[in-house]
C-alpha atoms as a PDB file:
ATOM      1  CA  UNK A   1     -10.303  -7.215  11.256  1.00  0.00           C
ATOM      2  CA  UNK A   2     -13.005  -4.514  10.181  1.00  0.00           C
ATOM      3  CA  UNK A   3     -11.411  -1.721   7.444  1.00  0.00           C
ATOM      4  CA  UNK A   4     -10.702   1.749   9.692  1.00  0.00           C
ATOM      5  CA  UNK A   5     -12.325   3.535   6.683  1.00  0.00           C
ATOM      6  CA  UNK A   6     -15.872   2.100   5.565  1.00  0.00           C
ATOM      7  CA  UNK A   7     -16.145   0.215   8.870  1.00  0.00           C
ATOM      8  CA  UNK A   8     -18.058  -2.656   7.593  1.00  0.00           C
ATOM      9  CA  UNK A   9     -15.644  -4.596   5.051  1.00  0.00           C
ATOM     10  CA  UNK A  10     -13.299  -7.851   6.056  1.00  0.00           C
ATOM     11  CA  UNK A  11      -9.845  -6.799   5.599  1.00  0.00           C
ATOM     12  CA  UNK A  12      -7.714 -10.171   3.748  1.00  0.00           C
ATOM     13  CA  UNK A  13      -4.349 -10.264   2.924  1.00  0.00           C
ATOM     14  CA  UNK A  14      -3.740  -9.049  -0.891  1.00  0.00           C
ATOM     15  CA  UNK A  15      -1.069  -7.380  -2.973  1.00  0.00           C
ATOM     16  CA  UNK A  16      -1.085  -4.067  -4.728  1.00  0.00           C
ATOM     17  CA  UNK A  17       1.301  -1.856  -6.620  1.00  0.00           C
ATOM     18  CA  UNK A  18       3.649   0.595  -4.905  1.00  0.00           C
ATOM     19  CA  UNK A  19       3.974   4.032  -6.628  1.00  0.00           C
ATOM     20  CA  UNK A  20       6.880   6.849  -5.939  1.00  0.00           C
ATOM     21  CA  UNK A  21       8.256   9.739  -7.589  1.00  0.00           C
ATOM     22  CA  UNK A  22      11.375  10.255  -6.310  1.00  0.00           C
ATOM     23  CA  UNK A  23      14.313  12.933  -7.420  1.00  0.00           C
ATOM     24  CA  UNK A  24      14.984  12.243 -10.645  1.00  0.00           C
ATOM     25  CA  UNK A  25      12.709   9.327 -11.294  1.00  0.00           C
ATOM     26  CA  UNK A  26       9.512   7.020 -10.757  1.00  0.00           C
ATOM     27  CA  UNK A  27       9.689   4.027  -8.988  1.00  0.00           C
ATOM     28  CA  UNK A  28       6.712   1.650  -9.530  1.00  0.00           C
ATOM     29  CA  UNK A  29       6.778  -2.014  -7.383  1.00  0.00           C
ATOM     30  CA  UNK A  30       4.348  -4.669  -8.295  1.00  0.00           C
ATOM     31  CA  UNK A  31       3.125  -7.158  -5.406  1.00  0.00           C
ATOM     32  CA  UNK A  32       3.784  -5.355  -2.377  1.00  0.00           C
ATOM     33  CA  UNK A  33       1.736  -7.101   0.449  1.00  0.00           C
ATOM     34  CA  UNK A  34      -0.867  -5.584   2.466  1.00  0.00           C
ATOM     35  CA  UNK A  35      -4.734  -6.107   3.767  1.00  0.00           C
ATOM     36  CA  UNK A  36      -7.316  -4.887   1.486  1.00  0.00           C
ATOM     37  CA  UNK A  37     -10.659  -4.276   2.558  1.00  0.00           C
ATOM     38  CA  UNK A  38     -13.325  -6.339   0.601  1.00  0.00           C
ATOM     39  CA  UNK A  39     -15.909  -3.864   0.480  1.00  0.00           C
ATOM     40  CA  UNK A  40     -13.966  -0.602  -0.518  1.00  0.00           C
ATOM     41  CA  UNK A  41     -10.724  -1.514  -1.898  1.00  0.00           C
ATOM     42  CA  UNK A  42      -8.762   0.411   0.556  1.00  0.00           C
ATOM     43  CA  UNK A  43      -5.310  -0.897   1.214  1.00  0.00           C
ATOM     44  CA  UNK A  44      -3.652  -0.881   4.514  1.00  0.00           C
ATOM     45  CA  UNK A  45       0.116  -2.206   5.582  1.00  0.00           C
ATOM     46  CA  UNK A  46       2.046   0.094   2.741  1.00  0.00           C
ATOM     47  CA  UNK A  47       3.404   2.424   5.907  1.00  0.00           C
ATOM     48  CA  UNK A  48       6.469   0.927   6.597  1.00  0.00           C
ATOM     49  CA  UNK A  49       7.341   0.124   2.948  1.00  0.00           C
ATOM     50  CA  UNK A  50       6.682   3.701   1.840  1.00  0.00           C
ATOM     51  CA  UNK A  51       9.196   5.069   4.855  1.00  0.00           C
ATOM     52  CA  UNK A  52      12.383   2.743   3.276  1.00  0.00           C
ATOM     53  CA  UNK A  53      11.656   3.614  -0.334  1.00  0.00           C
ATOM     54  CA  UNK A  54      11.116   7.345   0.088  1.00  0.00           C
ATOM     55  CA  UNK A  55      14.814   7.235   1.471  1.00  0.00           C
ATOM     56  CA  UNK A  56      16.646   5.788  -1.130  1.00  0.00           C
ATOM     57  CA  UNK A  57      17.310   8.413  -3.813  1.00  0.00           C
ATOM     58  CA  UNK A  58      17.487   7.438  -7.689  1.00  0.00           C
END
């Protein structure tokens, strides 16, 4: 799979950190899984998690 935003890196499956600031609060998740491009780092497959964390309130 080619990376939708530099067009020329692999994307490979990776982890990365998942940052929110919620109401009251910062919620930071290590490990969240997701395809990385090789070439420019951009990560891809956080959509979904970011939609159940942003509605949970702290």
């Amino acid at each position: 799979m080619r990376c939708l935003t530099c067009k020329n890196g692999s994307m490979k499956p990776s982890s990365t950190a998942y940052f929110a600031q919620l109401k009251n609060c910062y919620v930071i998740i290590e490990n969240v899984p997701c395809m990385k491009c090789e070439q420019c780092g951009e990560d891809y497959g956080l959509r979904y998690f970011c939609c159940i964390i942003s509605e949970h309130n702290c």
